[in-house]
C-alpha atoms as a PDB file:
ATOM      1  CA  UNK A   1      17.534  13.158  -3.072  1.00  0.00           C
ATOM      2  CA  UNK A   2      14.227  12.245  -0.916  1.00  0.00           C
ATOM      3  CA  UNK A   3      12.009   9.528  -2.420  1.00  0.00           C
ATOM      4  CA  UNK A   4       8.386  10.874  -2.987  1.00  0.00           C
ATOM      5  CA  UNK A   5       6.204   8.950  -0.989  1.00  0.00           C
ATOM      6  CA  UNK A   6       2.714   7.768  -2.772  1.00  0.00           C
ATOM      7  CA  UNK A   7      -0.707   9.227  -1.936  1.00  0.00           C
ATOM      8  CA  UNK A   8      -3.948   8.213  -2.012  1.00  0.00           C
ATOM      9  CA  UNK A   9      -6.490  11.063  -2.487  1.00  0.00           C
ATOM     10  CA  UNK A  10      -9.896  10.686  -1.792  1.00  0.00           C
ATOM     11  CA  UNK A  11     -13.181  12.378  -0.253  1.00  0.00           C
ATOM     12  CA  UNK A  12     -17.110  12.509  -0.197  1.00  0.00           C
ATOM     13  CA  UNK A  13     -17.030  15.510  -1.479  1.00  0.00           C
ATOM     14  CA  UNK A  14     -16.804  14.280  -5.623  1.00  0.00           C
ATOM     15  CA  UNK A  15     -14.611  15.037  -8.087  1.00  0.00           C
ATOM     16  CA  UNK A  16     -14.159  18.842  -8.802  1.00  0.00           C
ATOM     17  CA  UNK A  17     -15.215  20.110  -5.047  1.00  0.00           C
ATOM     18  CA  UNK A  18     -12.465  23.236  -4.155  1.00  0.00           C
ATOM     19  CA  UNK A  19     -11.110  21.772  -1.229  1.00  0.00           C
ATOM     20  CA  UNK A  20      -9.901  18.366  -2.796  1.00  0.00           C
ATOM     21  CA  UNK A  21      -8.816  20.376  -5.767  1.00  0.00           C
ATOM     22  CA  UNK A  22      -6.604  22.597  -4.029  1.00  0.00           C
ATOM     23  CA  UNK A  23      -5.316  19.743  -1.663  1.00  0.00           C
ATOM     24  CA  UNK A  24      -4.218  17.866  -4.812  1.00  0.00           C
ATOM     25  CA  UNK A  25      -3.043  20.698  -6.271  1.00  0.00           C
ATOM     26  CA  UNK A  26      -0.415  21.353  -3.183  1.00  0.00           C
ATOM     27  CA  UNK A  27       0.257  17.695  -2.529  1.00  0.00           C
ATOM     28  CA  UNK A  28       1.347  16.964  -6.343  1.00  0.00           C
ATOM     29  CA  UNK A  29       4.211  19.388  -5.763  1.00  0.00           C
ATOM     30  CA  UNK A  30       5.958  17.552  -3.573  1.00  0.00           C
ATOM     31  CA  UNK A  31       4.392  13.873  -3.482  1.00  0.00           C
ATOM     32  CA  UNK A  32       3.162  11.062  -5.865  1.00  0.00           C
ATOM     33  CA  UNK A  33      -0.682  11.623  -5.879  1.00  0.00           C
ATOM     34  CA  UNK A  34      -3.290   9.406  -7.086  1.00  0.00           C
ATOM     35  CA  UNK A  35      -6.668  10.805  -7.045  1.00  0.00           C
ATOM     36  CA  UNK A  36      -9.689   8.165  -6.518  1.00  0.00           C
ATOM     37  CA  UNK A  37     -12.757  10.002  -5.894  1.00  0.00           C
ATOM     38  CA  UNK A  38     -16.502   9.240  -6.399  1.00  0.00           C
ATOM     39  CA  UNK A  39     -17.657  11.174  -9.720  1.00  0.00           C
ATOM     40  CA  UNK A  40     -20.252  13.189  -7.679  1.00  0.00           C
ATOM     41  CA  UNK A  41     -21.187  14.219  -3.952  1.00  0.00           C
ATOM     42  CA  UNK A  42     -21.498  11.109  -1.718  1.00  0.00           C
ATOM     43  CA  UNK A  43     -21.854  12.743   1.635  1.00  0.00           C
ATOM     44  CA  UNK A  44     -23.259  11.186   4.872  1.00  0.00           C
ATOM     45  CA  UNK A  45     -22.602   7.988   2.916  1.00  0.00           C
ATOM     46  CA  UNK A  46     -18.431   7.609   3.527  1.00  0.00           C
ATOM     47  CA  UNK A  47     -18.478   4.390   5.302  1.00  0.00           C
ATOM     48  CA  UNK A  48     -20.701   2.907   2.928  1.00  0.00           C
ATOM     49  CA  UNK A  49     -19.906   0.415   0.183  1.00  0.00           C
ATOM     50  CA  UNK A  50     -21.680  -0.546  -3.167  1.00  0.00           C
ATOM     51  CA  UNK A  51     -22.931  -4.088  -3.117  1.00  0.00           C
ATOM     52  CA  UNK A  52     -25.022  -5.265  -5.863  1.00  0.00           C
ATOM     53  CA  UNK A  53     -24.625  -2.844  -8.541  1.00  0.00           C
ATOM     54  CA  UNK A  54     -21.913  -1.932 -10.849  1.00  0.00           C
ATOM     55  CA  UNK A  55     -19.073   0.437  -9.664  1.00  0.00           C
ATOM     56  CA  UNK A  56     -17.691   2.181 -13.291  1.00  0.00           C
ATOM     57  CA  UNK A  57     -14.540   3.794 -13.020  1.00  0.00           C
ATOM     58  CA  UNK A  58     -13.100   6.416 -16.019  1.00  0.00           C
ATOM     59  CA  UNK A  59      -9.866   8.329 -15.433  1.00  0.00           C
ATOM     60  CA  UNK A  60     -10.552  11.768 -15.280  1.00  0.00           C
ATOM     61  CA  UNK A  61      -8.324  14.942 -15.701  1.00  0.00           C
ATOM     62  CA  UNK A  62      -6.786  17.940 -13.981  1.00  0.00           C
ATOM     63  CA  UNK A  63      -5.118  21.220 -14.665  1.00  0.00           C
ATOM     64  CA  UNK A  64      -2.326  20.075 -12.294  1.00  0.00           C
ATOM     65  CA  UNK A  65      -0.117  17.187 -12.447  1.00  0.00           C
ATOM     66  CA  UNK A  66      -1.237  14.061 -10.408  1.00  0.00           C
ATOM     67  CA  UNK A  67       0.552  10.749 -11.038  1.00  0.00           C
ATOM     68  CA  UNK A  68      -2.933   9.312 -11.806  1.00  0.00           C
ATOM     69  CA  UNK A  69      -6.803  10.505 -11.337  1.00  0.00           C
ATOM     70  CA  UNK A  70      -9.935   8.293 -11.415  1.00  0.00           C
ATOM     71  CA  UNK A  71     -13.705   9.033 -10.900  1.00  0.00           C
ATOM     72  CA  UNK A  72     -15.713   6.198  -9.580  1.00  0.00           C
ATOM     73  CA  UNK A  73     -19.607   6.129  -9.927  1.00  0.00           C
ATOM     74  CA  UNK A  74     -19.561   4.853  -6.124  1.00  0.00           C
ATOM     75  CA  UNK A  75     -18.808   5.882  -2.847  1.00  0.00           C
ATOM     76  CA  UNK A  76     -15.610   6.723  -1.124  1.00  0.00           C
ATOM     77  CA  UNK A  77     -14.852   3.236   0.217  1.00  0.00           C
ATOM     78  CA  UNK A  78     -15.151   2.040  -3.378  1.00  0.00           C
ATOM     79  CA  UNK A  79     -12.401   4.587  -4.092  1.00  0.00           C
ATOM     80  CA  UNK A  80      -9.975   3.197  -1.809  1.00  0.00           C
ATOM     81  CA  UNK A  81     -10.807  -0.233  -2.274  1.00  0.00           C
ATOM     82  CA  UNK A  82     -10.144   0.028  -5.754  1.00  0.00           C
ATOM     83  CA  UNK A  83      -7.458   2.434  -5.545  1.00  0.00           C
ATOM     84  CA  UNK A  84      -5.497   0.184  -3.224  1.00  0.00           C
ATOM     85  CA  UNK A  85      -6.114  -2.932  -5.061  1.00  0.00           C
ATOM     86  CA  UNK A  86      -6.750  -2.489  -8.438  1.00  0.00           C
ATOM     87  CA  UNK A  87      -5.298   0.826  -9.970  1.00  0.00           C
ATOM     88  CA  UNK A  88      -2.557   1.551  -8.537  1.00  0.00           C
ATOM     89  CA  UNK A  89       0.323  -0.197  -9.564  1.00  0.00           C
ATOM     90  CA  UNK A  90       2.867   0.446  -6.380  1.00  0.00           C
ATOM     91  CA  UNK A  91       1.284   0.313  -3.191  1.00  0.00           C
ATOM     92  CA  UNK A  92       0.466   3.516  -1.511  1.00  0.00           C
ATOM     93  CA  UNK A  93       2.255   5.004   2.034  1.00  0.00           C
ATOM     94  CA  UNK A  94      -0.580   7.206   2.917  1.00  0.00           C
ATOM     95  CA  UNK A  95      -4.467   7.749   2.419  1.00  0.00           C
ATOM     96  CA  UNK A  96      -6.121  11.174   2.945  1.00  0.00           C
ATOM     97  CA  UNK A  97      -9.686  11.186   3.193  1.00  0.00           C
ATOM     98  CA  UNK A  98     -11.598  14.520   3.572  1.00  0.00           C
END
């Protein structure tokens, strides 16, 4: 049997946009996803990072099965950063972005 490599979900898009939905949707069939996305649209601002201000993070809930889902009140490089070293346990093989 073929071990399930771990993914990292993310985007700039926010939590709930149709394309990150339907990725996750696809990729949890066949891979251990863990969704870290900003709670609401951050475009134009994906290489930015929050500085001075708190970053809240709640886990938040699909109707498909991801290993784990959280919704940051930050930007995508928040997401990863604290994806990759705060909530998820086992580290990660791969990070999509969109």
């Amino acid at each position: 049997m073929a071990k399930k490599i771990k993914i990292l979900l993310t985007n700039d898009d926010g939590f709930g946009a149709p394309g990150l939905m339907g990725l996750g949707k696809a990729l949890c069939q066949d891979y251990h996803v863990h969704m870290v996305v900003p709670s609401t649209e951050k475009s134009a601002c994906s290489r930015a990072m929050t500085i001075g201000a708190p970053v809240r993070v709640r886990k938040g809930e699909t109707d498909f099965s991801l290993t784990s889902c959280y919704l940051i009140d930050g930007t995508p490089v928040d997401c990863v950063k604290l994806g990759l070293e705060e909530l998820i346990e086992h580290p990660v093989e791969l990070v999509i972005s969109g």
